[in-house]
C-alpha atoms as a PDB file:
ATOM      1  CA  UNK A   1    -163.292 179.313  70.479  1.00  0.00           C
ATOM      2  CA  UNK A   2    -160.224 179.434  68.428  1.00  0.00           C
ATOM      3  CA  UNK A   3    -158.308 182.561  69.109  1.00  0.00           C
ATOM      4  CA  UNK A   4    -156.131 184.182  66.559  1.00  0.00           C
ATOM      5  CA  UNK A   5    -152.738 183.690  67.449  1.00  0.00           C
ATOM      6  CA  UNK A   6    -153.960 180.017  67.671  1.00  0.00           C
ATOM      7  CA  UNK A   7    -155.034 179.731  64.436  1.00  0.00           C
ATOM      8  CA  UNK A   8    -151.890 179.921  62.210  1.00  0.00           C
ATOM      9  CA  UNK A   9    -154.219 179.808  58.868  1.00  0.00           C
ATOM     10  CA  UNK A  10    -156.449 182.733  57.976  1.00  0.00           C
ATOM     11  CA  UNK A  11    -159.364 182.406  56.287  1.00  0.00           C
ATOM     12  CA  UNK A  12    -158.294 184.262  53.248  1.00  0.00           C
ATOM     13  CA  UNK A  13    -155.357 181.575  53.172  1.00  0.00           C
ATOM     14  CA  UNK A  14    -157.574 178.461  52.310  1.00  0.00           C
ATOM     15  CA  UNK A  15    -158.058 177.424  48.254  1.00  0.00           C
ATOM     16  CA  UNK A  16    -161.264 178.500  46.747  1.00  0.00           C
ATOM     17  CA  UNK A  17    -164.147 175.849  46.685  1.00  0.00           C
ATOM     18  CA  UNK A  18    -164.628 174.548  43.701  1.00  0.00           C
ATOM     19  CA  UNK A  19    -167.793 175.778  41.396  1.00  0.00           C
ATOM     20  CA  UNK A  20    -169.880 173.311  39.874  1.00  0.00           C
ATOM     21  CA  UNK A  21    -169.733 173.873  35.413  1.00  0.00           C
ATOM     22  CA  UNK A  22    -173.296 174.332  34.374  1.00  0.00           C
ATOM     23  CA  UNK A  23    -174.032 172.656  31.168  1.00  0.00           C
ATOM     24  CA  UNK A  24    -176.132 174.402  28.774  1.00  0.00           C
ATOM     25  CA  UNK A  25    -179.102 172.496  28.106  1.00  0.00           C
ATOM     26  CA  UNK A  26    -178.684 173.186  24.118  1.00  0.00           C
ATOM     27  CA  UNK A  27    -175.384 171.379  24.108  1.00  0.00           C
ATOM     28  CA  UNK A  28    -176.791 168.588  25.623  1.00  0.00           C
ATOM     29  CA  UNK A  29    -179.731 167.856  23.378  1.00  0.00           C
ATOM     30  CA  UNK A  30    -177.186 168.509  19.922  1.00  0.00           C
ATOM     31  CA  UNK A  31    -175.172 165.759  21.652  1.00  0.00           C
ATOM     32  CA  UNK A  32    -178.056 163.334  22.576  1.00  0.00           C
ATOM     33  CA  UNK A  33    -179.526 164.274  18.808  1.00  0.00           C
ATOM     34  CA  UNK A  34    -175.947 163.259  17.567  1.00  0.00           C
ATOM     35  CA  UNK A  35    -175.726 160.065  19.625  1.00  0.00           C
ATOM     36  CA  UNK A  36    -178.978 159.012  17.858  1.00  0.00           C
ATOM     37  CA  UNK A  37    -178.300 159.541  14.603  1.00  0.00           C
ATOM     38  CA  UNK A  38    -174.684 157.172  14.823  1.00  0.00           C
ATOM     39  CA  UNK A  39    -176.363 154.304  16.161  1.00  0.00           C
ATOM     40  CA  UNK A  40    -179.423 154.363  14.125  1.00  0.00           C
ATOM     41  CA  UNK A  41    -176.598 154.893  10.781  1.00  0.00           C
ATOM     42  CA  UNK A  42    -174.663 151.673  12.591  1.00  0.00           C
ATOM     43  CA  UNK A  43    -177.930 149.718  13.103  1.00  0.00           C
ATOM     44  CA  UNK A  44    -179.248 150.277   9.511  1.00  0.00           C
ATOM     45  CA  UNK A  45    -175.654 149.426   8.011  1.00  0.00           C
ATOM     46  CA  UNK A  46    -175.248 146.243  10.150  1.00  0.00           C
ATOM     47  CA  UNK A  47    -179.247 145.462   8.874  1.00  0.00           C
ATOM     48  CA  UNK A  48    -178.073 145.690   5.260  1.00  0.00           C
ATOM     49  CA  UNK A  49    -174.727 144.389   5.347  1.00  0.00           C
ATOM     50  CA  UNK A  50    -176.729 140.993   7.069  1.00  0.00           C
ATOM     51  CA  UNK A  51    -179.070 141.448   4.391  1.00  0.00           C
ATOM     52  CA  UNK A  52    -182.439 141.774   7.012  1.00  0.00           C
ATOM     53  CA  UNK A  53    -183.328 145.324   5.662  1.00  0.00           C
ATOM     54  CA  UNK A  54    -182.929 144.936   1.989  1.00  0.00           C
ATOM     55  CA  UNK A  55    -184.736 141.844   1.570  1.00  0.00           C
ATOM     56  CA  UNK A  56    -187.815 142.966   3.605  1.00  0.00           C
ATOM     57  CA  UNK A  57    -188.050 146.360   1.849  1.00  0.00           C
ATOM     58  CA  UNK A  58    -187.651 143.818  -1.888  1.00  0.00           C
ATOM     59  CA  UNK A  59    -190.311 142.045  -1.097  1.00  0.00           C
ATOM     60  CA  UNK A  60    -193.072 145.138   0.329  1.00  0.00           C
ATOM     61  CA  UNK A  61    -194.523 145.855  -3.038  1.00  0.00           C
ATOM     62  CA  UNK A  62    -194.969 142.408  -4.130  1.00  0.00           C
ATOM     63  CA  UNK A  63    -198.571 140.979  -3.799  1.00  0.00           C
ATOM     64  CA  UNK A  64    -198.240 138.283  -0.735  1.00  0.00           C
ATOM     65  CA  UNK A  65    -200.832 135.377  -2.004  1.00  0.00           C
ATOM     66  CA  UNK A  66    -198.324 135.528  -5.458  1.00  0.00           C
ATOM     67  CA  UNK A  67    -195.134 135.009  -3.099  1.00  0.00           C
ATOM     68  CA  UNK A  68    -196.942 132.686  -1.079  1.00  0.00           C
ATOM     69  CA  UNK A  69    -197.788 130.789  -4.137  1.00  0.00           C
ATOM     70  CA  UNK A  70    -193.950 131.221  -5.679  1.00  0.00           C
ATOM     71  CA  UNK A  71    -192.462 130.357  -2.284  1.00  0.00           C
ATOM     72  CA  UNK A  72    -194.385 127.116  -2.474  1.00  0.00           C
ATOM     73  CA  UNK A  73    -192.900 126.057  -5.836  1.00  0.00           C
ATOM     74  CA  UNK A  74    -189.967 127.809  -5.353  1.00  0.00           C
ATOM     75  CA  UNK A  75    -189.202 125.091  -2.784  1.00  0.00           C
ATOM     76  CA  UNK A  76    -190.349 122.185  -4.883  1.00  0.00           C
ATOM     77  CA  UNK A  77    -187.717 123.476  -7.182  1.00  0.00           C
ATOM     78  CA  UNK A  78    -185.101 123.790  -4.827  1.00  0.00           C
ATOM     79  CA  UNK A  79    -185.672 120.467  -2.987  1.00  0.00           C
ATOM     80  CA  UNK A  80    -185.634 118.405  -6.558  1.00  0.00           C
ATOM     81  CA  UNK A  81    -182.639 120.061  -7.853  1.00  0.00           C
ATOM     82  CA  UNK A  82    -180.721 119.411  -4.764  1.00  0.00           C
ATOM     83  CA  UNK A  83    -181.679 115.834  -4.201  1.00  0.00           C
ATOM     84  CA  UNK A  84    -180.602 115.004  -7.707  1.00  0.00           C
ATOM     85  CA  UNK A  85    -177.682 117.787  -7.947  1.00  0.00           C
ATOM     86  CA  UNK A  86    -175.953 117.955  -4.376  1.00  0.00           C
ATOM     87  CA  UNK A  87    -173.483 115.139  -3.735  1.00  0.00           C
ATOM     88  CA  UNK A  88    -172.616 116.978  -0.312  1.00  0.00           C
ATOM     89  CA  UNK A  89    -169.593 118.407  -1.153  1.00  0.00           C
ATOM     90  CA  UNK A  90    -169.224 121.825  -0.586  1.00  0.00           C
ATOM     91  CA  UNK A  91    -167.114 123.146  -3.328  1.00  0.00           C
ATOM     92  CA  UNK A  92    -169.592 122.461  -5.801  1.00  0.00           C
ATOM     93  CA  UNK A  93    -172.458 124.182  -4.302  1.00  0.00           C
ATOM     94  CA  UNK A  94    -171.532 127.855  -5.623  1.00  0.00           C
ATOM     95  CA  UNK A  95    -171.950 126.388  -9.381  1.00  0.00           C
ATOM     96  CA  UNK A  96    -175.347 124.557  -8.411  1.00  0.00           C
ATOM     97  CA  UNK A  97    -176.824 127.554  -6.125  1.00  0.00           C
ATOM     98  CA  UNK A  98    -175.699 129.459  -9.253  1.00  0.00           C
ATOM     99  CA  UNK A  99    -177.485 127.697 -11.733  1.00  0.00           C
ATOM    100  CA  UNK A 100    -180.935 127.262  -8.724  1.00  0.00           C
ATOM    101  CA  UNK A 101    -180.402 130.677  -8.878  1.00  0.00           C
ATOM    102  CA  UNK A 102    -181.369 131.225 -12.481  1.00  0.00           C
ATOM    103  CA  UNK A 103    -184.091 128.868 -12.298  1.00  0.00           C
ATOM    104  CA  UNK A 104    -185.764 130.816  -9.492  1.00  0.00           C
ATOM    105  CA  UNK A 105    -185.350 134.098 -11.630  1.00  0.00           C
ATOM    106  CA  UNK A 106    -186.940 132.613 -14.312  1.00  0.00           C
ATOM    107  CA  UNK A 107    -189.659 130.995 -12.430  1.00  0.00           C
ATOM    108  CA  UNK A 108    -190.268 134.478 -10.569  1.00  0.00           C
ATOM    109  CA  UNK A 109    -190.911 136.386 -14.116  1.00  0.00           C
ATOM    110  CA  UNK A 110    -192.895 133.993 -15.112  1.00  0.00           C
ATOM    111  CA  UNK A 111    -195.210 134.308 -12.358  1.00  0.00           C
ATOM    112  CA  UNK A 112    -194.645 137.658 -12.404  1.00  0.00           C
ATOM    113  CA  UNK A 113    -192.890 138.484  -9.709  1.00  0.00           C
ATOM    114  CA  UNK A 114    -190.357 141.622  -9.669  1.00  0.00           C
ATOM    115  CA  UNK A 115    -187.888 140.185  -6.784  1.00  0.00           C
ATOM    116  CA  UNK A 116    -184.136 141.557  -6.958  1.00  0.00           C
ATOM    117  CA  UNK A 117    -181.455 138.611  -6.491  1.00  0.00           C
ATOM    118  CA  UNK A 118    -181.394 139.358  -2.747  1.00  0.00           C
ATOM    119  CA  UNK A 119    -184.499 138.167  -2.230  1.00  0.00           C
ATOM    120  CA  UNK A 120    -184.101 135.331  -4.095  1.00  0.00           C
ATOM    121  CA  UNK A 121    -181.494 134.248  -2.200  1.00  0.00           C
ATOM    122  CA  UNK A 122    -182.919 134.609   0.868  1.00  0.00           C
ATOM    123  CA  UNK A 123    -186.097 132.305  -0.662  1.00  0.00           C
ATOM    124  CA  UNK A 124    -183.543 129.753  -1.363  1.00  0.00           C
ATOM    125  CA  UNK A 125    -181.652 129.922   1.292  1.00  0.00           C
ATOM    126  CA  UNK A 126    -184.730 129.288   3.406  1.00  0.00           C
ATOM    127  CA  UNK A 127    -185.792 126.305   1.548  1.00  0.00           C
ATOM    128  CA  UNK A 128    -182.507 124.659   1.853  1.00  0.00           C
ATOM    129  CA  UNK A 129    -182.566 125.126   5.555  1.00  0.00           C
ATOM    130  CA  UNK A 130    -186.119 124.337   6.245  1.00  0.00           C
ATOM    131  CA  UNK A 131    -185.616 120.786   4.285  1.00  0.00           C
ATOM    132  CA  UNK A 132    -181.937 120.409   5.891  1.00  0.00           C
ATOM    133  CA  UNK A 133    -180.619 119.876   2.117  1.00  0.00           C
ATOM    134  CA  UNK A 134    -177.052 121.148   3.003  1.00  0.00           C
ATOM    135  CA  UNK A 135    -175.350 122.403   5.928  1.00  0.00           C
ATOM    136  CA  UNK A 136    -176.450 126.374   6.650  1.00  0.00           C
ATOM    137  CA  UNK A 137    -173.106 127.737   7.183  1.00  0.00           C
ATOM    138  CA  UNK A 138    -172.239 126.164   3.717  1.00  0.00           C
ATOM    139  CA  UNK A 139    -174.877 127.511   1.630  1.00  0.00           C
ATOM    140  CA  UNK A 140    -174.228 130.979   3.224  1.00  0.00           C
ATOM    141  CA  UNK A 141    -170.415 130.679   2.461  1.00  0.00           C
ATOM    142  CA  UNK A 142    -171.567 129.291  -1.445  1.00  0.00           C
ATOM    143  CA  UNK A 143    -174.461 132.340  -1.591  1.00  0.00           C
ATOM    144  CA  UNK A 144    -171.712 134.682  -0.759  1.00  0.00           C
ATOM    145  CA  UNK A 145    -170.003 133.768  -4.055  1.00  0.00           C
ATOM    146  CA  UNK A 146    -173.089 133.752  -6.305  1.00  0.00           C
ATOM    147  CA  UNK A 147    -173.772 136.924  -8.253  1.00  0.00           C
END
């Protein structure tokens, strides 16, 4: 064994060990409770600044055979206009998605549908794309500049 005179460091002489902080379990759940609350705010704003969440909650009170049945002529409409409208140049689309756009309005309160303009966007947006009328990135840009 290690004598004293040998051993130039005391015991007394050595740095305290370091204690471990206990967190308190309270703090912990207000800051998981936090966390949850900012990314369900930033996951609902992204949702209705891409237009998913408004245009789903738009259509829930609307009776689904009607908006079956308007989604049907809706894209008659849309696919006749824009055969005899769309030359394929993109700066004219925002004036003839405008005036589509007023068609469709009219054509929804006539079969009495209540949809906002979101909605019918997004129902003409989806008709252009499904017949491959215009290029999707195009319509988006020209939608973006509709009222």
């Amino acid at each position: 064994m290690w004598a004293a005179a040998d051993n130039p460091r005391n015991v007394s002489d050595l740095p305290p060990t370091p204690r471990t902080a206990h967190v308190n379990p309270v703090w912990m759940i207000l800051i998981v409770v936090f966390d949850l609350a900012v990314t369900t705010a930033v996951v609902v704003f992204v949702l209705r600044k891409r237009g998913i969440l408004g245009a789903s909650v738009a259509t829930l009170g609307v009776d689904l055979a009607k908006f079956r049945t308007f989604n049907g002529a809706a894209e008659a409409l849309v696919s006749e206009y824009m055969r005899a409208n769309y030359s394929g140049q993109k700066e004219s689309l925002p004036g003839l998605l405008s005036d589509l756009m007023g068609k469709l309005e009219a054509r929804a309160k006539a079969d009495g549908m209540a949809l906002d303009r979101g909605a019918i966007k997004l129902v003409m947006f989806r008709a252009i794309r499904t017949q491959r009328l215009a290029a999707p990135r195009d319509v988006q840009v020209a939608l973006r500049d509709v009222a």
